[in-house]
Protein backbone atom coordinates (compact mmCIF):
# COMPACT_ATOMS: atom_id res chain seq x y z
CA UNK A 1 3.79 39.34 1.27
CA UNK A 2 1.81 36.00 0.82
CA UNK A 3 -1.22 34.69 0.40
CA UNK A 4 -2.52 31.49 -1.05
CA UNK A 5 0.56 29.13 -1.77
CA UNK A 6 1.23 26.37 -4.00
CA UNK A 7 4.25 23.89 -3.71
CA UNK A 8 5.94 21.05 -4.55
CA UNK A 9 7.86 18.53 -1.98
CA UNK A 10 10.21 16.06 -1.93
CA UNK A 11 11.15 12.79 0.10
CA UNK A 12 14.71 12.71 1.05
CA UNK A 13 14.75 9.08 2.56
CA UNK A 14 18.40 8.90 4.64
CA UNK A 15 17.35 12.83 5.79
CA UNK A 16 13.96 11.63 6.80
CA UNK A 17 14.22 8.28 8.16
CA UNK A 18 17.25 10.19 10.18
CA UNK A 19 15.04 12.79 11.15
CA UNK A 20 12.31 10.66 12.42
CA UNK A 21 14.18 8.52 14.97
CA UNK A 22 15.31 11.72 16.41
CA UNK A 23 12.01 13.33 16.80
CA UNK A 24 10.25 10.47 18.21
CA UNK A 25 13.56 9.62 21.06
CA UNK A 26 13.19 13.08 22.01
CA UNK A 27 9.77 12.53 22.54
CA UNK A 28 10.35 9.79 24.47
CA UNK A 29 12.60 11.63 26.43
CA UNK A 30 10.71 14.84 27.14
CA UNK A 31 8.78 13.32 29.99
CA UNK A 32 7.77 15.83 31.60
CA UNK A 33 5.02 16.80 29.75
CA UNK A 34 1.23 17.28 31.40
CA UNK A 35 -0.92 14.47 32.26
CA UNK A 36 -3.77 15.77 29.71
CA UNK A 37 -0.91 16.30 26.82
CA UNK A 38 0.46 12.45 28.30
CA UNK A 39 -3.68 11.53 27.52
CA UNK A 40 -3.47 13.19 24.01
CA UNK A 41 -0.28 11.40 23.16
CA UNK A 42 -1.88 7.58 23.91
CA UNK A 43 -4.88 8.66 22.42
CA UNK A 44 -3.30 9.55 19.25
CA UNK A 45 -0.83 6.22 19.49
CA UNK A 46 -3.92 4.30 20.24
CA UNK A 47 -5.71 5.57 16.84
CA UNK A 48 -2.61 5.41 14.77
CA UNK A 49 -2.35 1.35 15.91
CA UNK A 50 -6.43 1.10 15.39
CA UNK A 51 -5.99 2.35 11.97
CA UNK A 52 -2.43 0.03 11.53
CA UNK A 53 -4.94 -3.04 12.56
CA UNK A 54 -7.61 -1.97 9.89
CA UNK A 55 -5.13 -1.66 7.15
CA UNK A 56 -4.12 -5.08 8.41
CA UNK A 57 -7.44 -6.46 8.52
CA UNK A 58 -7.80 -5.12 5.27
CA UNK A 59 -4.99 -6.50 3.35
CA UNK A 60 -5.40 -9.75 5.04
CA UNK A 61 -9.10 -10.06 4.00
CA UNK A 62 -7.48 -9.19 0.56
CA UNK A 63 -4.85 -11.90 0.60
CA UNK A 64 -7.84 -14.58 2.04
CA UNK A 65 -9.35 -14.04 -0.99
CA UNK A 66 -7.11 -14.55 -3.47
CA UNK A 67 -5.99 -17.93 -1.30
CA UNK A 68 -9.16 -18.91 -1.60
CA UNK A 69 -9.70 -17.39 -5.59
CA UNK A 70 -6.55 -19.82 -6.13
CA UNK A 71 -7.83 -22.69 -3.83
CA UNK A 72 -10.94 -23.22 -6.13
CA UNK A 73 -9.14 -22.75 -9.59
CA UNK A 74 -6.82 -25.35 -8.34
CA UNK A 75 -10.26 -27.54 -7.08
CA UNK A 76 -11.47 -26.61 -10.86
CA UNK A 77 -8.36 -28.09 -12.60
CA UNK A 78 -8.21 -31.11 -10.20
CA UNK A 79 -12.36 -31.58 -10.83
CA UNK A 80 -11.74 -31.06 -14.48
CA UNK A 81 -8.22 -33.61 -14.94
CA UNK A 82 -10.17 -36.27 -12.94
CA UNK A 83 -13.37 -36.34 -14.80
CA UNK A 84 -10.87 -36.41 -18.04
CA UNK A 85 -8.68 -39.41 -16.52
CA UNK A 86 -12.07 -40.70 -15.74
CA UNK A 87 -13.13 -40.57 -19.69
CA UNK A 88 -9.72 -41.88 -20.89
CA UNK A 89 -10.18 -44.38 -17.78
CA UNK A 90 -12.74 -45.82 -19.68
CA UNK A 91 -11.78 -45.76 -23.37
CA UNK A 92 -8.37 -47.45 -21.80
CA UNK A 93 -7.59 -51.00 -22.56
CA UNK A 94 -4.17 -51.36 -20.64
CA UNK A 95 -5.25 -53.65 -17.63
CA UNK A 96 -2.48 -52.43 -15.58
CA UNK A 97 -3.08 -48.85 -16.33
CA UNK A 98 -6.80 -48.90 -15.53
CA UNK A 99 -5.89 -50.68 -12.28
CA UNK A 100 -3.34 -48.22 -11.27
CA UNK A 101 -5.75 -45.40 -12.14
CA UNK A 102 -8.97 -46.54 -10.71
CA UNK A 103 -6.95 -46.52 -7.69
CA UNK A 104 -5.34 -43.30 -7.41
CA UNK A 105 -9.13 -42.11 -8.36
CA UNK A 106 -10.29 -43.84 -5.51
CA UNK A 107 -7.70 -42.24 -3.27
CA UNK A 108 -9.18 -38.53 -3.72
CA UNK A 109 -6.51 -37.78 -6.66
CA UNK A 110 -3.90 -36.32 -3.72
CA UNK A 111 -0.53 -36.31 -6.28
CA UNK A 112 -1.48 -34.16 -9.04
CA UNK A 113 1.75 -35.29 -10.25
CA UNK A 114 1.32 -38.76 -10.52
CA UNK A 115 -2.16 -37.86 -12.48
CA UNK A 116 -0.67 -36.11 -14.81
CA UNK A 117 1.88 -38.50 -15.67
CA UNK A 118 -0.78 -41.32 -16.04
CA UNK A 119 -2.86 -38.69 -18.28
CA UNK A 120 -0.14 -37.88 -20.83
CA UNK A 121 0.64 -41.40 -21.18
CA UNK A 122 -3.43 -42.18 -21.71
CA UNK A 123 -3.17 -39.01 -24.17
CA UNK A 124 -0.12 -40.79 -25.80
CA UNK A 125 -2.24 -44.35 -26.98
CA UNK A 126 -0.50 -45.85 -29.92
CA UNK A 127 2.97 -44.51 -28.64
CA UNK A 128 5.30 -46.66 -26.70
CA UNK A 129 5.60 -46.10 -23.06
CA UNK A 130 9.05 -44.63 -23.34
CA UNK A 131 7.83 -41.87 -25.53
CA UNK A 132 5.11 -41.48 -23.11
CA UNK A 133 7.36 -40.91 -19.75
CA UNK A 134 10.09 -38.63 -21.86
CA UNK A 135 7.65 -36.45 -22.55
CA UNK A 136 6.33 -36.24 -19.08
CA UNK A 137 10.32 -35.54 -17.79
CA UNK A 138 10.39 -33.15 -20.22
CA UNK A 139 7.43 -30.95 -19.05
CA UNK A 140 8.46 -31.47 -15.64
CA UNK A 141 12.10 -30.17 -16.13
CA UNK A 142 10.35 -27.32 -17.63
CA UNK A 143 7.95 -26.55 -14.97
CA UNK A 144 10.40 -26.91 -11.89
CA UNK A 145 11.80 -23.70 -12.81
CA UNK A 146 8.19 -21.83 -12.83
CA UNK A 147 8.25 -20.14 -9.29
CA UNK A 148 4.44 -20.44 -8.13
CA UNK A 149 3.15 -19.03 -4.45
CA UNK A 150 2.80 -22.83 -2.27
CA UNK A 151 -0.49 -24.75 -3.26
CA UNK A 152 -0.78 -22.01 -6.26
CA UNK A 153 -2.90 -23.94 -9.56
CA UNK A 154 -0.48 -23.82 -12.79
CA UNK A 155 -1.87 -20.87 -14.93
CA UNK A 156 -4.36 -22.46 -17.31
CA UNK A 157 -1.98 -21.54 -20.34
CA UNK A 158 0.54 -23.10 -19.03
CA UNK A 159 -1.24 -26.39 -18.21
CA UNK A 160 -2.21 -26.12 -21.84
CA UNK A 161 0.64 -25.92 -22.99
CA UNK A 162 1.84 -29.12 -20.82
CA UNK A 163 -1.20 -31.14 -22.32
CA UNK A 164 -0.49 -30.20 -26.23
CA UNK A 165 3.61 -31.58 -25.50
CA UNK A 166 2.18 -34.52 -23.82
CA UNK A 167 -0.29 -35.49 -27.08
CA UNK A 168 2.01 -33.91 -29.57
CA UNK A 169 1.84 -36.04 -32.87
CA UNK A 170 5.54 -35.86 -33.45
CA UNK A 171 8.85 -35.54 -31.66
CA UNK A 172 9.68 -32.32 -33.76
CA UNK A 173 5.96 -30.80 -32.85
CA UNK A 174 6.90 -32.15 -29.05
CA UNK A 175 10.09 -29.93 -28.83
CA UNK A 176 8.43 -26.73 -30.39
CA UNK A 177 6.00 -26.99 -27.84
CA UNK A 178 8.16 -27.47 -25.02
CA UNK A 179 10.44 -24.23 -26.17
CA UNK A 180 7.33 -21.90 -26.07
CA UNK A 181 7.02 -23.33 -22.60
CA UNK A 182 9.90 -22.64 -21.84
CA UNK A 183 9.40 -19.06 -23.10
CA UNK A 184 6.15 -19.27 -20.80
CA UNK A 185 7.75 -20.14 -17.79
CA UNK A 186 10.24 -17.25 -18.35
CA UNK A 187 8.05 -14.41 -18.55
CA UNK A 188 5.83 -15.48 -16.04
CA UNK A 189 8.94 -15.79 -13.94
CA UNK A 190 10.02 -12.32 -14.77
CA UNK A 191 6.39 -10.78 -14.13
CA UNK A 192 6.28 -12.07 -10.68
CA UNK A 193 9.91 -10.91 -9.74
CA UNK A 194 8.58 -7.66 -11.26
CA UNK A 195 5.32 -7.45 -8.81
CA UNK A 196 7.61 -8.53 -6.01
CA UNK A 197 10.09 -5.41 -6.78
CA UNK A 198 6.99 -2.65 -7.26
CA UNK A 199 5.23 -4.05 -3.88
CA UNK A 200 9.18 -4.19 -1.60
CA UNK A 201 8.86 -0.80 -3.35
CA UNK A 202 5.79 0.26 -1.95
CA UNK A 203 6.28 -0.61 1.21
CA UNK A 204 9.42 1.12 1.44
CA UNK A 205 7.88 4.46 -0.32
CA UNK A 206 4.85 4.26 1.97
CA UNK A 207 7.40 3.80 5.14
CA UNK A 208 8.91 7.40 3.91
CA UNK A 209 5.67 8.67 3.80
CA UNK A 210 4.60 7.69 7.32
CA UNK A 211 7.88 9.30 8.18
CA UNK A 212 7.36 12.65 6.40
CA UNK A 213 3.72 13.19 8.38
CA UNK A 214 5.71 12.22 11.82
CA UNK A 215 8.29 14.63 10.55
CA UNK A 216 6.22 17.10 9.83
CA UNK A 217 4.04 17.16 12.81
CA UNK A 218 6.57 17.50 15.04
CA UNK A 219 8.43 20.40 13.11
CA UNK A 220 5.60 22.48 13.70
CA UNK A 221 5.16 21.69 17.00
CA UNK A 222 8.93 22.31 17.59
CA UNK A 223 8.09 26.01 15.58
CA UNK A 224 5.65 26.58 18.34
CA UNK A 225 2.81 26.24 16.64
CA UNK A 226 -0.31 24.16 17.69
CA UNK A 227 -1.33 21.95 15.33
CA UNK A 228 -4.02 18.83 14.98
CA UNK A 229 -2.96 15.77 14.67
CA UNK A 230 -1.64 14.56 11.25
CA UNK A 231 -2.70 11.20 9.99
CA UNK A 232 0.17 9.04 9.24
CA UNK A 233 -1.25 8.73 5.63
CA UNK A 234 -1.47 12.14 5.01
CA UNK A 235 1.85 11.57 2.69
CA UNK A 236 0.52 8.69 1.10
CA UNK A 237 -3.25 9.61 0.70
CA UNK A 238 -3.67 13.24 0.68
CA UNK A 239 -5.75 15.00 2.98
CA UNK A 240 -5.51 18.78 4.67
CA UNK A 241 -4.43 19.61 8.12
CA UNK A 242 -4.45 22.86 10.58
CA UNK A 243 -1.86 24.93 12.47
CA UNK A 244 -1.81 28.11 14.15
CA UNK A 245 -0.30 29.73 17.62
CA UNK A 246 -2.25 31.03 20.12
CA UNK A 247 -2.49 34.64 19.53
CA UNK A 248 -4.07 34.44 16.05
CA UNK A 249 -6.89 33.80 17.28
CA UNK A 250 -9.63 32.51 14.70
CA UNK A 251 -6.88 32.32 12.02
CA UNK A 252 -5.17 29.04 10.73
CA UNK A 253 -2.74 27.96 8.06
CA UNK A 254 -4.69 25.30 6.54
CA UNK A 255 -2.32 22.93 4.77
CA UNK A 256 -3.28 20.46 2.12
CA UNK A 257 -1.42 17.77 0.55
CA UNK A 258 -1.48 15.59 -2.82
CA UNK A 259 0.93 13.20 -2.59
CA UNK A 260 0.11 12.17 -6.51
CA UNK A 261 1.27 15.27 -7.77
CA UNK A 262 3.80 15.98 -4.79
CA UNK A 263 1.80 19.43 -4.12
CA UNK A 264 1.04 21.00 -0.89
CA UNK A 265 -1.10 24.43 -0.90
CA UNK A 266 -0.65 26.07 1.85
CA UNK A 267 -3.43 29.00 2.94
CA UNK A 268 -5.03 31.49 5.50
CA UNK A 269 -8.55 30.51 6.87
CA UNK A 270 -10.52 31.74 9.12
CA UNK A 271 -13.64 31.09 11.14
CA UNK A 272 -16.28 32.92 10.91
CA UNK A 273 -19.05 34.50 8.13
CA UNK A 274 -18.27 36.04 4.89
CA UNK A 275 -20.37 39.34 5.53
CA UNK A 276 -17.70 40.25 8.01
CA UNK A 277 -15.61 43.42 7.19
CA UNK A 278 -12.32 42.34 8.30
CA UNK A 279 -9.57 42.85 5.82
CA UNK A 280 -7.42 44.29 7.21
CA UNK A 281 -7.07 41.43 9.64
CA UNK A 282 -7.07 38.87 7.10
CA UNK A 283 -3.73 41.24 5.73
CA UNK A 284 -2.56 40.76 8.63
CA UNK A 285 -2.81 37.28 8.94
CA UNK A 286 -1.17 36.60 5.77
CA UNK A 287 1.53 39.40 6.06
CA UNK A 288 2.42 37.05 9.66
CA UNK A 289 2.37 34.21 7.47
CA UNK A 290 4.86 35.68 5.07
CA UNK A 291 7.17 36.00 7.17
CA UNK A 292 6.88 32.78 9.04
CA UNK A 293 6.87 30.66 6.70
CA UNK A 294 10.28 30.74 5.10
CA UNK A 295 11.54 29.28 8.76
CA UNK A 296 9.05 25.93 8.53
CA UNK A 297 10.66 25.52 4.96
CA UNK A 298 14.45 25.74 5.86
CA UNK A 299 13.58 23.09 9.10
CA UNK A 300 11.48 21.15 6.72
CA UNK A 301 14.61 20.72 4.14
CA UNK A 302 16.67 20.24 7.00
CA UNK A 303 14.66 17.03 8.13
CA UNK A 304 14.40 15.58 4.47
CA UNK A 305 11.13 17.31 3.36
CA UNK A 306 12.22 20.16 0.51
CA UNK A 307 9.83 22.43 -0.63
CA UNK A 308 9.35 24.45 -3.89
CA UNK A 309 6.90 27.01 -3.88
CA UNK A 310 5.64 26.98 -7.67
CA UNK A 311 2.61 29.85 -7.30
CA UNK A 312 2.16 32.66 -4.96
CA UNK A 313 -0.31 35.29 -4.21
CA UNK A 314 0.33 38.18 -2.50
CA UNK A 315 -1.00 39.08 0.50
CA UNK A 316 -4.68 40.64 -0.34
CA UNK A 317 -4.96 39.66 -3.86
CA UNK A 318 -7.48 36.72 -2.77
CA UNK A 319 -9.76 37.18 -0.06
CA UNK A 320 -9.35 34.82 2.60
CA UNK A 321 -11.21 31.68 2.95
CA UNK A 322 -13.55 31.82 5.31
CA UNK A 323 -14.99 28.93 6.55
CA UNK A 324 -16.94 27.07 9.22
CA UNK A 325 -15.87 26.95 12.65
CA UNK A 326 -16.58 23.28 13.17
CA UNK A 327 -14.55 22.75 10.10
CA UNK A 328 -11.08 23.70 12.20
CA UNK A 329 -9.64 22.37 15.52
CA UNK A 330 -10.55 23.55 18.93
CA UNK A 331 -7.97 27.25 19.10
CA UNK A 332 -5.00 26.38 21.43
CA UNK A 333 -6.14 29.26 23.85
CA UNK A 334 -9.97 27.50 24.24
CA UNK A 335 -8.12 23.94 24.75
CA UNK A 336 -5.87 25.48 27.44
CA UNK A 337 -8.86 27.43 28.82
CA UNK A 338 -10.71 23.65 28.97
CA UNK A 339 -8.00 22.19 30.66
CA UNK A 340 -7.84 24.93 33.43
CA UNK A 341 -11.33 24.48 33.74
CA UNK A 342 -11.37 20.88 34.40
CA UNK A 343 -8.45 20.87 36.52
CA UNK A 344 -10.08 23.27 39.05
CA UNK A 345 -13.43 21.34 39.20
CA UNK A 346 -11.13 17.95 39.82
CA UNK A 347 -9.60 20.33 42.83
């Protein structure tokens, strides 16, 4: 006998992802559903691509930010190496260099590149102009292997880093800075192949999950129970849903899901008021649940979704929940009743 149940779940991806296409072509196929069950399906497509389009929204508002988070750092290093060319512009006393300065100044400071060539030579006074440009094709061999998003600033520590080789004292100091550059450019390199891996990751994980909820939907409905509609996140946020056939009449199997533990509970509810003397109903209801729900588990495993059950109460040991009507779907036999109704006043 069974009452309030705890278990654990699993994601199967070849199963599931298997599963799913099947499902949803026979869905496509079974066309001969009713017009009000055709109105439910678009309705429920419609939502699911309303809520695709906020995500969307969302994750592009995200991604304008950081553009713009990484347009203005890059405006505050550009602001920041032209008023510094500006104060070496006019320490300088190289004719040529001023003149070739002044006029990439003039120009808006466009190639970063170029400025930061002319700025490690100005850094490099007293040195001869060959030191000056090595050092410059040094950083820049180093930096061509930093992978960087397009129009992404160079991370300030790098860019440090860059300056202190360019006005290094000595050749030896030079080439001690450019190997922890190198080092720099390495792990920054590895970080961002990391993020790249955890978010493909993601995105394939929350794919399954979408899955599982389509999966799981329709496995009830193919059990013959009635059941609300599942959110596609339900897998990947949590959240509780509500199933039950038409002869239980105010009884449901509410089912609740935590997809950071990989827990479902799954428990009789009722509508109605706790001053209510009906237990031996509610025994009932979770004897029929007993024995139904070995069935959902088997077709659940069999479309990538095993279950564990971890805790169970037997029938009667807890009371059942009761809880407000509003709180549950409309009962299959009051939808049907609806529809009738509506279809003879359309008559």
């Amino acid at each position: 006998m069974s009452g309030p149940m705890a278990a654990s779940f699993g994601i199967e991806a070849a199963v599931l992802i298997s599963a799913q296409a099947i499902l949803q072509g026979a869905a496509e196929i079974a066309a001969g559903i009713s017009a009000a069950e055709q109105q439910a399906a678009a309705t429920r497509s419609q939502r699911r691509e309303e809520r695709q389009r906020m995500r969307a929204a969302q994750q592009a508002g995200i991604e304008k930010r950081q553009r713009e988070e990484a347009e203005n750092a890059a405006l505050a290093t550009l602001t920041r190496q032209r008023e510094a060319a500006l104060a070496l512009l006019a320490k300088t006393q190289d004719g040529d260099f001023a003149a070739t300065l002044q006029s990439l100044l003039a120009a808006g400071v466009s190639a970063q590149e170029q400025l930061g060539t002319f700025l490690a030579r100005a850094r490099l006074a007293g040195t001869s102009a060959d030191v000056a440009a090595a050092r410059q094709q040094l950083i820049e061999r180093v930096l061509d292997r930093l992978e960087l998003d397009t129009d992404a600033p160079l991370p300030a520590a790098l860019d440090t880093l860059a300056q202190q080789i360019a006005a290094a004292p000595t050749a030896e100091r030079a080439a001690a800075l450019a190997t922890e550059l190198r080092y720099q450019v390495q792990t920054h390199n590895a970080a961002r192949a990391v993020a790249a891996r955890e978010k493909s990751a993601l995105a394939a994980r929350q794919q399954l999950e979408e899955a599982a909820a389509v999966v799981l939907e329709q496995s009830l409905k193919d059990l013959g129970y009635a059941v609300e509609e599942i959110e596609e996140t339900l897998f990947i946020e949590g959240g509780i849903a509500h199933f039950q056939r038409a002869e239980w009449g105010d009884y449901f199997i509410r089912l609740r899901i935590d997809p950071q533990r990989n827990a479902m509970n799954f428990n009789v509810v009722r509508a109605g008021t706790a001053s209510e003397d009906r237990h031996h109903e509610d025994l009932r209801a979770e004897e029929r649940w007993c024995s139904e729900f070995p069935r959902l588990f088997e077709t659940l495993q069999a479309r990538g979704i095993p279950i564990n059950v971890t805790r169970l109460l037997q029938a009667g040991e807890a009371p059942v929940q009761v809880v407000d009507a509003s709180s549950l779907p409309a009962r299959r036999d009051e939808a049907e009743r609806q529809r009738e109704t509506l279809k003879a006043r359309s008559i």
